[in-house]
PDB file of N, CA and C in Angstrom:
ATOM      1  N   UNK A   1     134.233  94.558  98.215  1.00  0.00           N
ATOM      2  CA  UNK A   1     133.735  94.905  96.891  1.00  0.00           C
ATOM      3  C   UNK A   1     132.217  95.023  96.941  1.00  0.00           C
ATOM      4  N   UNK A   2     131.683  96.015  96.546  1.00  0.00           N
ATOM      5  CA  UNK A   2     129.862  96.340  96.289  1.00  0.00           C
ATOM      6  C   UNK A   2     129.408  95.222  95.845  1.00  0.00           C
ATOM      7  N   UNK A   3     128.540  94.500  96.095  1.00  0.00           N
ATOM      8  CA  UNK A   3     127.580  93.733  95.547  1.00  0.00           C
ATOM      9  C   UNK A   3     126.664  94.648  94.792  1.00  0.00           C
ATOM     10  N   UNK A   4     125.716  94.279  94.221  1.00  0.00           N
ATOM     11  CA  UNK A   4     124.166  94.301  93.411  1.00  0.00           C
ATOM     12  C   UNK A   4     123.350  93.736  93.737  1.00  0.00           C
ATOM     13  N   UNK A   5     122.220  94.329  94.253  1.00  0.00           N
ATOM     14  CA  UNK A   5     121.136  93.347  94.688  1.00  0.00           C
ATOM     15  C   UNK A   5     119.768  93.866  93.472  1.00  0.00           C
ATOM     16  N   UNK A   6     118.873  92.814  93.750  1.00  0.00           N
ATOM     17  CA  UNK A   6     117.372  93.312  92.853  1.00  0.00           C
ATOM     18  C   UNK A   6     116.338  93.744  93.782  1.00  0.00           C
ATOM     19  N   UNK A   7     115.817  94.816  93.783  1.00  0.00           N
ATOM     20  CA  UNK A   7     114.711  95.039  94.560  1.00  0.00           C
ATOM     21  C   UNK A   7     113.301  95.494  93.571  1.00  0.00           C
ATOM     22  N   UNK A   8     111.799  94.454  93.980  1.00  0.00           N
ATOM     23  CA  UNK A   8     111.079  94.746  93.140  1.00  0.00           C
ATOM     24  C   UNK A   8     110.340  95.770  93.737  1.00  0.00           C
ATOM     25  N   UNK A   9     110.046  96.414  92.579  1.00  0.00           N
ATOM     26  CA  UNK A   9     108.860  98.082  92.928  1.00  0.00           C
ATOM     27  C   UNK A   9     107.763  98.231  92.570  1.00  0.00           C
ATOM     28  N   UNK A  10     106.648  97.550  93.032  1.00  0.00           N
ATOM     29  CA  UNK A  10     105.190  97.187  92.896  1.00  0.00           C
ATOM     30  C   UNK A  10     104.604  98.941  91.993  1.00  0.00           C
ATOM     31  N   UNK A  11     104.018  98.404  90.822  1.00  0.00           N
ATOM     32  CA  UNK A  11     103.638 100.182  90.044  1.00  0.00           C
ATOM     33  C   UNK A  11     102.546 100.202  90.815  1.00  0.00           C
ATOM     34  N   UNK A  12     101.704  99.053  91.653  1.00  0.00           N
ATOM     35  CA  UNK A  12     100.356  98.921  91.897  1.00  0.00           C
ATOM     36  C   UNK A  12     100.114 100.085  92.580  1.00  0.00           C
ATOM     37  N   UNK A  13     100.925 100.974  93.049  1.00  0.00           N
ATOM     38  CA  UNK A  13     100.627 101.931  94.149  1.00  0.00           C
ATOM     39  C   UNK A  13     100.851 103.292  93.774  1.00  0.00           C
ATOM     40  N   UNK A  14     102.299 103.399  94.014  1.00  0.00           N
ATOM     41  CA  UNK A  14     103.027 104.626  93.182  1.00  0.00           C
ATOM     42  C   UNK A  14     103.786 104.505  92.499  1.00  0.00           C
ATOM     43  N   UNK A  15     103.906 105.097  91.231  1.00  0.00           N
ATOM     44  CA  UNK A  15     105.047 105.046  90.408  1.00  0.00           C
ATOM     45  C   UNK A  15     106.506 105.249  91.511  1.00  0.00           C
ATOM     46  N   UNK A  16     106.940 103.912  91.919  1.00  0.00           N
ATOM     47  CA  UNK A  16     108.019 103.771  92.747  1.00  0.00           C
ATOM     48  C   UNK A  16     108.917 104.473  92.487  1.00  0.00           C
ATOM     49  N   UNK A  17     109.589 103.667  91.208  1.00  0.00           N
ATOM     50  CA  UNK A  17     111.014 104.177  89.846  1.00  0.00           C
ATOM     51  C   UNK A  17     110.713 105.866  90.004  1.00  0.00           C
ATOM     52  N   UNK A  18     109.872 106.217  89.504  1.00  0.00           N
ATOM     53  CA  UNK A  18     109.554 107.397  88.828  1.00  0.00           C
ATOM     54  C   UNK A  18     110.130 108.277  90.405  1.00  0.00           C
ATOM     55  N   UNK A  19     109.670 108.003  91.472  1.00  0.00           N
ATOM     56  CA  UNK A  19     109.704 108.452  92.852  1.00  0.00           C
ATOM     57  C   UNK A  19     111.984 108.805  93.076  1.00  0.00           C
ATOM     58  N   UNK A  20     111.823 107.802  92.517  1.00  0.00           N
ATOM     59  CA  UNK A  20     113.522 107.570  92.706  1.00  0.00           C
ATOM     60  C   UNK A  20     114.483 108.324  91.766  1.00  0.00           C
ATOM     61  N   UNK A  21     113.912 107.817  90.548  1.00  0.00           N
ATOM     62  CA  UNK A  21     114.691 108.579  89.262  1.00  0.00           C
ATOM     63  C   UNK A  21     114.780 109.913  89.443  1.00  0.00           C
ATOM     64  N   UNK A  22     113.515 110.669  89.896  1.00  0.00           N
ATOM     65  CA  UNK A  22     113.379 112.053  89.851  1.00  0.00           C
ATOM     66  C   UNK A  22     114.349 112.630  91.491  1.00  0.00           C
ATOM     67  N   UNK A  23     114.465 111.888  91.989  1.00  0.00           N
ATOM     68  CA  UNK A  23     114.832 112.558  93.506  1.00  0.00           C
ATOM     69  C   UNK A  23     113.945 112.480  94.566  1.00  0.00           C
ATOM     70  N   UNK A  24     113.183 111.890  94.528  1.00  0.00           N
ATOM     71  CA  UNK A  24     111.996 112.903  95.222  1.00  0.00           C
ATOM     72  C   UNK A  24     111.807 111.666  96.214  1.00  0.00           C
ATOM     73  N   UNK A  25     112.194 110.309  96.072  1.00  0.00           N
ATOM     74  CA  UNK A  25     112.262 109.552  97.169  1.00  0.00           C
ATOM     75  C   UNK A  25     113.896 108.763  97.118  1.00  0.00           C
ATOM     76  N   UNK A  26     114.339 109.316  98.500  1.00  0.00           N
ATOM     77  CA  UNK A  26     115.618 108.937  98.428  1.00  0.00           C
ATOM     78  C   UNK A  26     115.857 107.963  99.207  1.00  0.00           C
ATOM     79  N   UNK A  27     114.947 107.248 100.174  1.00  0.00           N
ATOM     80  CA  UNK A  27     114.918 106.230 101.363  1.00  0.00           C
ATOM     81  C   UNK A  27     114.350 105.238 100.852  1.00  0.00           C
ATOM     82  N   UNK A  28     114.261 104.148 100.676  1.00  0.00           N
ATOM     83  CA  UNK A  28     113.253 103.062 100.236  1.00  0.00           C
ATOM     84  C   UNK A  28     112.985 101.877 101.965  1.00  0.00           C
ATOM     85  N   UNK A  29     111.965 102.079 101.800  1.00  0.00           N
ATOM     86  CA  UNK A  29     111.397 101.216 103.460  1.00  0.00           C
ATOM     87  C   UNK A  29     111.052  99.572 103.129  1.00  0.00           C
ATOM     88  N   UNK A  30     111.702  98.854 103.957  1.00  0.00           N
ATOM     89  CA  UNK A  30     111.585  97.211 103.584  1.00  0.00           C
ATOM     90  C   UNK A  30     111.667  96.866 104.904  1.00  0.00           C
ATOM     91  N   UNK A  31     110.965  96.061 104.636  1.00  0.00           N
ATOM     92  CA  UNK A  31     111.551  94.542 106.237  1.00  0.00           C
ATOM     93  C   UNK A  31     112.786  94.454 106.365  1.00  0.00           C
ATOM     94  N   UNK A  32     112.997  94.475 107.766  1.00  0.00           N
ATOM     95  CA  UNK A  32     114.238  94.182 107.603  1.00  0.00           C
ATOM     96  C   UNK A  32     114.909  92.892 107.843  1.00  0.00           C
ATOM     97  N   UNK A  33     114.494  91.997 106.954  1.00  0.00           N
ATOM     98  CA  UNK A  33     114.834  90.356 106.368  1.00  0.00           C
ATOM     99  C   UNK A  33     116.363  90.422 106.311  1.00  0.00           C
ATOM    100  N   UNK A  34     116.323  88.851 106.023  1.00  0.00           N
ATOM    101  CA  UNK A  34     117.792  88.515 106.003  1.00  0.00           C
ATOM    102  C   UNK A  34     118.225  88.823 104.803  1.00  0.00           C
ATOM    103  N   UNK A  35     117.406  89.136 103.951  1.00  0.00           N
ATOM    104  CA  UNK A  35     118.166  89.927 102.287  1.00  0.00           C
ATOM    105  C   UNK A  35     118.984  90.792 102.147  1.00  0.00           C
ATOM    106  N   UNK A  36     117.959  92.384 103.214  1.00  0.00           N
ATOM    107  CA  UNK A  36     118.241  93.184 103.300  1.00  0.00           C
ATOM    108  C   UNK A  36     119.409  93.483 104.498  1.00  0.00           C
ATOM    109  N   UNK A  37     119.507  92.456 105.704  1.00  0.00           N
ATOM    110  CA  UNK A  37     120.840  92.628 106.503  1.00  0.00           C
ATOM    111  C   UNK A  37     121.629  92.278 105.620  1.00  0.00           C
ATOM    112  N   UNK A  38     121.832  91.998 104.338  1.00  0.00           N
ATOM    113  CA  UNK A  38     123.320  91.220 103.876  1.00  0.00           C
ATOM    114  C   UNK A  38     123.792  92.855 103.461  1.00  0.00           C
ATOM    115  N   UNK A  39     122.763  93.746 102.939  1.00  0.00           N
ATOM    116  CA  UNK A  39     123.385  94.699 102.575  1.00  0.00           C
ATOM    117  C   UNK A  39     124.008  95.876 103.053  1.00  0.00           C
ATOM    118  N   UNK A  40     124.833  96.321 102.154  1.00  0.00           N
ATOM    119  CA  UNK A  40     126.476  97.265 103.114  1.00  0.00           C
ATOM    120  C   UNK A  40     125.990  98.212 102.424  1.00  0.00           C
ATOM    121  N   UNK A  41     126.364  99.673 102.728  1.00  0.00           N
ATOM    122  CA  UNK A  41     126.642 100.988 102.437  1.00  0.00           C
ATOM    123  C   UNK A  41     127.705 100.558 101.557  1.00  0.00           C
ATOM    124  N   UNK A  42     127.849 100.910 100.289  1.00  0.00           N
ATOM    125  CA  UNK A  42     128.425 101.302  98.771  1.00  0.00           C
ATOM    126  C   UNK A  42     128.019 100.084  97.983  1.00  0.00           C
ATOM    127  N   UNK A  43     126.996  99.386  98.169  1.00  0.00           N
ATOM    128  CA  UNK A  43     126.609  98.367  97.689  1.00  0.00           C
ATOM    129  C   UNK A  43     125.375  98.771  96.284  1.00  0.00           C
ATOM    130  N   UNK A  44     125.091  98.089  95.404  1.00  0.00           N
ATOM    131  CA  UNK A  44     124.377  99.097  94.473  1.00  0.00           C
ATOM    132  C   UNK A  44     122.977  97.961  94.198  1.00  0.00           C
ATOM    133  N   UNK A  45     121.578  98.913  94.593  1.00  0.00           N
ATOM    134  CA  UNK A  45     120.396  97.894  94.469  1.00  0.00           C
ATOM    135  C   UNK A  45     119.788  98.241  92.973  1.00  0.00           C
ATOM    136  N   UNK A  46     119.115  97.364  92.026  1.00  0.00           N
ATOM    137  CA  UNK A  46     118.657  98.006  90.862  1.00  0.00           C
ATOM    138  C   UNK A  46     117.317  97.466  91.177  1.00  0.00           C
ATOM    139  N   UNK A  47     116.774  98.530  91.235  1.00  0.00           N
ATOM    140  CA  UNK A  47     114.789  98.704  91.769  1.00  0.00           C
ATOM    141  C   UNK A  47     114.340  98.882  90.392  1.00  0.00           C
ATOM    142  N   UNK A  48     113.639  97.409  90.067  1.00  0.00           N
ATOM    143  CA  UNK A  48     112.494  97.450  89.268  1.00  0.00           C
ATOM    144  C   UNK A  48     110.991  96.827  88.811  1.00  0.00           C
ATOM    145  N   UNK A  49     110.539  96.997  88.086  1.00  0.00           N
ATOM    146  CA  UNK A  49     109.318  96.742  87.858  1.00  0.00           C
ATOM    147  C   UNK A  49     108.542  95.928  86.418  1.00  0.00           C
ATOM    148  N   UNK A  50     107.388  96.050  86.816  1.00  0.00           N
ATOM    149  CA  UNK A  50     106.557  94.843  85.830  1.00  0.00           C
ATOM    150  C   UNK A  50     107.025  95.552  84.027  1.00  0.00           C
ATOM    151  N   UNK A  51     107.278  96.782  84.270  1.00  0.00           N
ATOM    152  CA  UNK A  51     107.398  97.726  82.837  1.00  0.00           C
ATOM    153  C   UNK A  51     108.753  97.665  82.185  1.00  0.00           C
ATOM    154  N   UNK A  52     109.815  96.531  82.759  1.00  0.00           N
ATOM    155  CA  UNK A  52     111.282  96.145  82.230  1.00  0.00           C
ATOM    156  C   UNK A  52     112.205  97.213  82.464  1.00  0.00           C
ATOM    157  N   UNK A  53     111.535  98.417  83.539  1.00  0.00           N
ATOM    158  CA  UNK A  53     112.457  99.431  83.372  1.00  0.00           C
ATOM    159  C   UNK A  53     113.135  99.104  84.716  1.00  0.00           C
ATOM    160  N   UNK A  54     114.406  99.470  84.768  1.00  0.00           N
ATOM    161  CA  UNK A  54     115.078  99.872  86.588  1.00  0.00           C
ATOM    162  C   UNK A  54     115.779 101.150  86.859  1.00  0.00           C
ATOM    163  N   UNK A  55     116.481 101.418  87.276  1.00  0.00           N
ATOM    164  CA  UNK A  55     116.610 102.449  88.207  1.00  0.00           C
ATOM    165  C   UNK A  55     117.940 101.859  89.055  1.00  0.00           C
ATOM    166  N   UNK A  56     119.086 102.212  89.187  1.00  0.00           N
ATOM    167  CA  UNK A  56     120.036 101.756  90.245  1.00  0.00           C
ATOM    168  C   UNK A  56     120.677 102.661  91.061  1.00  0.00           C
ATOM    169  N   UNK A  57     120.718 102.583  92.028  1.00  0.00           N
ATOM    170  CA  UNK A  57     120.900 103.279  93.244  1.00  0.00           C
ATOM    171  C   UNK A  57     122.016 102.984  94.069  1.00  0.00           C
ATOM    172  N   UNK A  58     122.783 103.815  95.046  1.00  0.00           N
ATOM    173  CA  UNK A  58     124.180 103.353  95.752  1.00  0.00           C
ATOM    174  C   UNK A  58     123.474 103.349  97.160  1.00  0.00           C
ATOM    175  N   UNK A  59     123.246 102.438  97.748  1.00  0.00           N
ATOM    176  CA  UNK A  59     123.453 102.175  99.520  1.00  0.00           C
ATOM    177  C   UNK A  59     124.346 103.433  99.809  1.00  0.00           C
ATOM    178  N   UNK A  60     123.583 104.235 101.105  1.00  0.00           N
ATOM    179  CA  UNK A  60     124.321 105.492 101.754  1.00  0.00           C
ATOM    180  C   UNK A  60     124.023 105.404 102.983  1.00  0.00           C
ATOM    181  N   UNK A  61     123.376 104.360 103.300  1.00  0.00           N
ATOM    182  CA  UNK A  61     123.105 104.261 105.153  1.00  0.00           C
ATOM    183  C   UNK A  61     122.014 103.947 105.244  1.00  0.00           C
ATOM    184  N   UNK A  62     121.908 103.725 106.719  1.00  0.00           N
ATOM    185  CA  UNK A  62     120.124 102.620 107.090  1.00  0.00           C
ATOM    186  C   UNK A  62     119.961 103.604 108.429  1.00  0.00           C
ATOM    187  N   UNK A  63     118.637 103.262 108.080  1.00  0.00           N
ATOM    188  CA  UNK A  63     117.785 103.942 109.724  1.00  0.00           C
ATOM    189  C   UNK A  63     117.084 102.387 109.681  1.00  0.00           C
ATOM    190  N   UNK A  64     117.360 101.609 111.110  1.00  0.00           N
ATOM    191  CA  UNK A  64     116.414 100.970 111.595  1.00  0.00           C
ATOM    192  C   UNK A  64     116.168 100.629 112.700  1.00  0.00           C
ATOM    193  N   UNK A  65     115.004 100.156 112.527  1.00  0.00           N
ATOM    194  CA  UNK A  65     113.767 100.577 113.520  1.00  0.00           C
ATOM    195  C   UNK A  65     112.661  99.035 113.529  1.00  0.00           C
ATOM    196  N   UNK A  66     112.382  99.478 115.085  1.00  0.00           N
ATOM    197  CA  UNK A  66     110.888  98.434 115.313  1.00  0.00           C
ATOM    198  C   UNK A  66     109.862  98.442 114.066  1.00  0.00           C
ATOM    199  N   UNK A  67     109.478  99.148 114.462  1.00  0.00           N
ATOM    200  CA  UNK A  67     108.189  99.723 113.422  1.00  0.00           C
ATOM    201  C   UNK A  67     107.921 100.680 112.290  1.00  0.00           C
ATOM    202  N   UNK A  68     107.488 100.579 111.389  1.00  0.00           N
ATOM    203  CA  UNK A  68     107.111 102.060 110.401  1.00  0.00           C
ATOM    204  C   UNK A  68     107.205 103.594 111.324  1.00  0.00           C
ATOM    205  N   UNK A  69     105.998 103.229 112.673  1.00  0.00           N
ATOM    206  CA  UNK A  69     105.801 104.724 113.202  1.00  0.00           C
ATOM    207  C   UNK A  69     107.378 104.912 113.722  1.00  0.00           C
ATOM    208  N   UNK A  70     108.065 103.833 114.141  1.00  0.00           N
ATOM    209  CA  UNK A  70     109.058 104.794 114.917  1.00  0.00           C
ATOM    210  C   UNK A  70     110.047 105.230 114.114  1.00  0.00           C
ATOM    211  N   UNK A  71     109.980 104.250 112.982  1.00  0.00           N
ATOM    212  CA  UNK A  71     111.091 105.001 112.001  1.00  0.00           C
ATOM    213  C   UNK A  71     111.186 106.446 111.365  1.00  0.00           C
ATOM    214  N   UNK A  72     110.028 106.662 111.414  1.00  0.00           N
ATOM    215  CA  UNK A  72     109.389 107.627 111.066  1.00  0.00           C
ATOM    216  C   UNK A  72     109.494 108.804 111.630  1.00  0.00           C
ATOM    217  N   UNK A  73     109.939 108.723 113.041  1.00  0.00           N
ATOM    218  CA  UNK A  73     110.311 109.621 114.229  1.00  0.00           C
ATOM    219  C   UNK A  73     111.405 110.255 113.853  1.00  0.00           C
ATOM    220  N   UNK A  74     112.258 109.431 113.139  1.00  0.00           N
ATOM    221  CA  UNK A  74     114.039 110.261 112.618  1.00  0.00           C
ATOM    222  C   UNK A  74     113.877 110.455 111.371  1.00  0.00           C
ATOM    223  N   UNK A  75     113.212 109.928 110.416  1.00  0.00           N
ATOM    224  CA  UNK A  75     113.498 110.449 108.749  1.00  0.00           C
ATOM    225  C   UNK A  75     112.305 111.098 108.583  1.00  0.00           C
ATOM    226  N   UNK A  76     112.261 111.778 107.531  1.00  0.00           N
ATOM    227  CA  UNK A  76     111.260 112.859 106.773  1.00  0.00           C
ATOM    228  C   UNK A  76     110.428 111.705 106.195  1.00  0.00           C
ATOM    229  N   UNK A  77     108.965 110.955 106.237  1.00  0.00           N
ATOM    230  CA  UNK A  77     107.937 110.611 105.626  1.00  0.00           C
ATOM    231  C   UNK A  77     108.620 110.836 103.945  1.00  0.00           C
ATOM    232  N   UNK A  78     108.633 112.374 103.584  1.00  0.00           N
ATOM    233  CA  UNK A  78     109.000 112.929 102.190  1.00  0.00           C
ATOM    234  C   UNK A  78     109.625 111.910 101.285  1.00  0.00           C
ATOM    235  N   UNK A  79     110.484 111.745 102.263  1.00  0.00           N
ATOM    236  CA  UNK A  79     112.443 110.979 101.939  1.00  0.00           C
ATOM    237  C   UNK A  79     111.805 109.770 101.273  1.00  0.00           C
ATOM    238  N   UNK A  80     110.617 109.257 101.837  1.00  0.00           N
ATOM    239  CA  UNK A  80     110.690 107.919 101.388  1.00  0.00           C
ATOM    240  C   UNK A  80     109.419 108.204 100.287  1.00  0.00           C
ATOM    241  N   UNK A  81     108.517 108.892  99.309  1.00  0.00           N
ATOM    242  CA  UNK A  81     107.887 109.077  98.534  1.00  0.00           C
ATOM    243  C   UNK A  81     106.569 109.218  99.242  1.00  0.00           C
ATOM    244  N   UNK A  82     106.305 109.378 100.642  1.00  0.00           N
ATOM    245  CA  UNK A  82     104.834 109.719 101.424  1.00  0.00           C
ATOM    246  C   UNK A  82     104.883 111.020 101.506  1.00  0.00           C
ATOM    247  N   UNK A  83     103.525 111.596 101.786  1.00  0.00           N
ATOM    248  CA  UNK A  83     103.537 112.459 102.956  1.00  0.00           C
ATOM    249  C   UNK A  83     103.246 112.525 104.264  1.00  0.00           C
ATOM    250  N   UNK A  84     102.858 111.648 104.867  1.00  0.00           N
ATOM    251  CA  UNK A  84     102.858 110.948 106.006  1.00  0.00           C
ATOM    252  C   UNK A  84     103.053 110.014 106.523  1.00  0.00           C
ATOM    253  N   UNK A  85     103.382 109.450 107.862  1.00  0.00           N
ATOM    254  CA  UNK A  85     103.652 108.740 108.738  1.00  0.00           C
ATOM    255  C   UNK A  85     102.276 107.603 108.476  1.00  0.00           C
ATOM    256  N   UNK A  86     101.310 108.246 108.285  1.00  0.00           N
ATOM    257  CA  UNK A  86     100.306 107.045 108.309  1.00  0.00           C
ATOM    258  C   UNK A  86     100.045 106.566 106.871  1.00  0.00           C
ATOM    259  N   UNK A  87     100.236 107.458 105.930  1.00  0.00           N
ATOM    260  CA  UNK A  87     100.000 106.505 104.328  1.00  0.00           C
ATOM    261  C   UNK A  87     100.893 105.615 104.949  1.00  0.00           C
ATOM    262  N   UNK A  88     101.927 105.815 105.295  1.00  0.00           N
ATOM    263  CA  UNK A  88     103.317 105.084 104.627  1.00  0.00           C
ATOM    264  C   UNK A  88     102.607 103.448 105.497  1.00  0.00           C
ATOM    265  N   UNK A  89     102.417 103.998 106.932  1.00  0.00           N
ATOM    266  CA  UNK A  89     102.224 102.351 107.239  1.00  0.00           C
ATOM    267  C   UNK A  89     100.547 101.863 106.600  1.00  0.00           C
ATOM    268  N   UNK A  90      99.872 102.407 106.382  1.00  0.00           N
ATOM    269  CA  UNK A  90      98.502 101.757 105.341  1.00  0.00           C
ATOM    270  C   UNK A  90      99.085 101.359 104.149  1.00  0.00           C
ATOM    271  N   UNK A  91     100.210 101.667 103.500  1.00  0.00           N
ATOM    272  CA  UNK A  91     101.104 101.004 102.256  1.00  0.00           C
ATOM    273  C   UNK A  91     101.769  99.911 102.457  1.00  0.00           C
ATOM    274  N   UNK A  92     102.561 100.297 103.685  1.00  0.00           N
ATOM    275  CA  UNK A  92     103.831  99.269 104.071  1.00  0.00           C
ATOM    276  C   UNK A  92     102.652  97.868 104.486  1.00  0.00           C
ATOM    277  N   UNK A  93     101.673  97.716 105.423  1.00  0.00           N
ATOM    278  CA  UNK A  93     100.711  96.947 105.401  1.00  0.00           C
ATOM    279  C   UNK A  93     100.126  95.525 104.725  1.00  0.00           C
ATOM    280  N   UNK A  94     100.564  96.735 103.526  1.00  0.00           N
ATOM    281  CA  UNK A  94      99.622  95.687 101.922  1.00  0.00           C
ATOM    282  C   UNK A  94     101.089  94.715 101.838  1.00  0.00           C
ATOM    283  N   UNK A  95     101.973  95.230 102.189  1.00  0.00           N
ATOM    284  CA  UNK A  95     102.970  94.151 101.700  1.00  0.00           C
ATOM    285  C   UNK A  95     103.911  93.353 102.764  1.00  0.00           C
ATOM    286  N   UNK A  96     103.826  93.995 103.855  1.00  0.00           N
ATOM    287  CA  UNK A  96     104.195  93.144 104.809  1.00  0.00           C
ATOM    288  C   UNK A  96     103.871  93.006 106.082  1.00  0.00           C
ATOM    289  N   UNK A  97     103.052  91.428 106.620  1.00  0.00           N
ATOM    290  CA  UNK A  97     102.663  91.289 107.673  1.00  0.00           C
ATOM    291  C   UNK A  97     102.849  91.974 109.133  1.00  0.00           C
ATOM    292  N   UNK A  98     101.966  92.381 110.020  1.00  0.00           N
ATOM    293  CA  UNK A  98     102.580  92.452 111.050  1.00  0.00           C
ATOM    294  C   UNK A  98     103.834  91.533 112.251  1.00  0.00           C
ATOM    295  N   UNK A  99     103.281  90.174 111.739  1.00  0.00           N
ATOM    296  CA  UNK A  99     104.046  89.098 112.312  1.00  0.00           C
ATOM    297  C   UNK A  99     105.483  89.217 111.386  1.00  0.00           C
ATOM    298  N   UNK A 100     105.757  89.836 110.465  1.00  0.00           N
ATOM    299  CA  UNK A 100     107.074  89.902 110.289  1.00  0.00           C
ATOM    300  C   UNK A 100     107.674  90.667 109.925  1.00  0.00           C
ATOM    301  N   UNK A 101     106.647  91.365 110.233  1.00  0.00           N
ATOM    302  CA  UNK A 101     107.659  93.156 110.556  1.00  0.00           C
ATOM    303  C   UNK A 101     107.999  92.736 112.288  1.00  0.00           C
ATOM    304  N   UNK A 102     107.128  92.320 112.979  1.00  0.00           N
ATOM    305  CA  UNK A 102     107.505  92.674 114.933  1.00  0.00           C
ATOM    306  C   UNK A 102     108.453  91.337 114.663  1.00  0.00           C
ATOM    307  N   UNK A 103     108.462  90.476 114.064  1.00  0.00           N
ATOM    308  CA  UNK A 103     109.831  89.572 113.992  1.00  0.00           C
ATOM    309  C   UNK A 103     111.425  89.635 113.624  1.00  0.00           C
ATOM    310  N   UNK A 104     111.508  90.803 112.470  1.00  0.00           N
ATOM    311  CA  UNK A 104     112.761  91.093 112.214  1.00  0.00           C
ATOM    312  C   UNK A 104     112.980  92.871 111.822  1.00  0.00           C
ATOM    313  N   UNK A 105     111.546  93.478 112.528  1.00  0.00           N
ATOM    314  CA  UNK A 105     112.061  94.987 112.282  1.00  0.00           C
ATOM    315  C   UNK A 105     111.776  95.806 110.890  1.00  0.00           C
ATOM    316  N   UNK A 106     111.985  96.877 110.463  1.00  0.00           N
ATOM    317  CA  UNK A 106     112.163  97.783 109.886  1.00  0.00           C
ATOM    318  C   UNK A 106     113.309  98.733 109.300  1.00  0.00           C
ATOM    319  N   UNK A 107     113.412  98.840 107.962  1.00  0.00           N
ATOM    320  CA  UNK A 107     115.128  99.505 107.290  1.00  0.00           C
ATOM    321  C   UNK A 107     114.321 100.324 106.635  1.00  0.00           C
ATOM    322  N   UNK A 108     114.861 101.489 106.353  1.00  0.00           N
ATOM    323  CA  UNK A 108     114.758 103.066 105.441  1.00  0.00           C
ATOM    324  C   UNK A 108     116.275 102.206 104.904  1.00  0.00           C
ATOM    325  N   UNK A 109     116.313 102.435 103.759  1.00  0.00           N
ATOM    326  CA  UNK A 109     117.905 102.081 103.108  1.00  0.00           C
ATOM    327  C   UNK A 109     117.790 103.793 101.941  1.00  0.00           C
ATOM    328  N   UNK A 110     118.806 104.782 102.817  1.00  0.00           N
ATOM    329  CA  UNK A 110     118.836 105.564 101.850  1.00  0.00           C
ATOM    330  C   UNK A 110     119.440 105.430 101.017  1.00  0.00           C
ATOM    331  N   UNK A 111     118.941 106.126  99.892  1.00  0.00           N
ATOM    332  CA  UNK A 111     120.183 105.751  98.599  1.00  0.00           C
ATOM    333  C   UNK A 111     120.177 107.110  97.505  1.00  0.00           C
ATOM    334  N   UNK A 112     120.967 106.916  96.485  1.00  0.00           N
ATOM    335  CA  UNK A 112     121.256 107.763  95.573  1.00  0.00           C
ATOM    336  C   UNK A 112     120.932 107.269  94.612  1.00  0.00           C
ATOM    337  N   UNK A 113     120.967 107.872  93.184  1.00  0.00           N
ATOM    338  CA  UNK A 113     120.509 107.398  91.819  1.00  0.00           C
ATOM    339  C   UNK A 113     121.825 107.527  91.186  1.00  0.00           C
ATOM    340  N   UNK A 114     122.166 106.249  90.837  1.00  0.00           N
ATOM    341  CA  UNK A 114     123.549 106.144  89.897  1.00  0.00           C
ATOM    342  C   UNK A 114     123.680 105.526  88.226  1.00  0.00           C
ATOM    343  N   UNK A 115     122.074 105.181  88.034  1.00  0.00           N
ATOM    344  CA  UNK A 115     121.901 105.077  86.713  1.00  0.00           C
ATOM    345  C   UNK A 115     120.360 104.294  86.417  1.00  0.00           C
ATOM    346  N   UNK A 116     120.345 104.425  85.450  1.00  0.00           N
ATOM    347  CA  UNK A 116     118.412 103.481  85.099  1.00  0.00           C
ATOM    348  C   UNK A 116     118.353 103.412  83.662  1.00  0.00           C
ATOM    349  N   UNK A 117     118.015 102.167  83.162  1.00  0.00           N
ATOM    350  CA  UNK A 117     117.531 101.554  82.207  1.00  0.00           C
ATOM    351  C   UNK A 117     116.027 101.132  81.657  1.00  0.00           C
ATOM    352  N   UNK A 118     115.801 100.987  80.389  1.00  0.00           N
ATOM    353  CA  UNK A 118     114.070 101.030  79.991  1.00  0.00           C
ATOM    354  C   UNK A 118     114.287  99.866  79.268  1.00  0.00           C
ATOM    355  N   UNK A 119     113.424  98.900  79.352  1.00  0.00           N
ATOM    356  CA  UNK A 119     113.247  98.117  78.290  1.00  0.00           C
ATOM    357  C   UNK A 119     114.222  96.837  78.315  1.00  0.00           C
ATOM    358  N   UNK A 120     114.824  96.461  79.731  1.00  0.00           N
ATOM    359  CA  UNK A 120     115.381  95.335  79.164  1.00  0.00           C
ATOM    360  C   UNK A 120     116.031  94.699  78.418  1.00  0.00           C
TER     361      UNK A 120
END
């Protein structure tokens, strides 16, 4: 049976949600922690933010990887709301250490948009 997980989407950078809702980022890039191994393909994450709004999405598969750059080697930058290989790791950076990214890796978790809410 799908679980639900919460994933938060910092506005500090890019309008994350907005990235997702519209299509236009279909991969979301995380550590790949023990949170994110629990999660399965048809599993449903609801990505949101400081503004009470979310966004929920269906798990459709993982690319992972050592690092940002190498992940980067198989998916489109695009996919995940960059246009490059190097924003993405000067972003990915601000939020997660090098010591624990080279400790447990790198996930693209693609996904789909299966519904979103405003306001809590």
């Amino acid at each position: 049976m799908p679980q639900t997980h919460r994933l938060y989407c910092p506005s500090s950078t890019k309008n994350w949600l907005e990235l997702i809702r519209t299509g236009v980022k279909t991969i979301d890039n995380r550590s790949y922690s023990e949170k994110r191994r629990a999660m399965k393909v048809g599993d449903i994450i609801e990505f949101w933010n400081d503004t009470d709004t979310s966004v929920m999405a269906q798990i459709v598969g993982f690319a992972i990887s050592d690092t940002f750059t190498s992940l980067y080697s198989f998916i489109n930058p695009k996919d995940t709301g960059f246009d490059s290989a190097e924003e993405i790791e000067g972003v990915m950076g601000k939020f997660f250490s090098q010591e624990e990214l080279q400790e447990v890796g790198v996930v693209g978790i693609k996904i789909k948009l299966v519904g979103q809410s405003e306001n809590k």
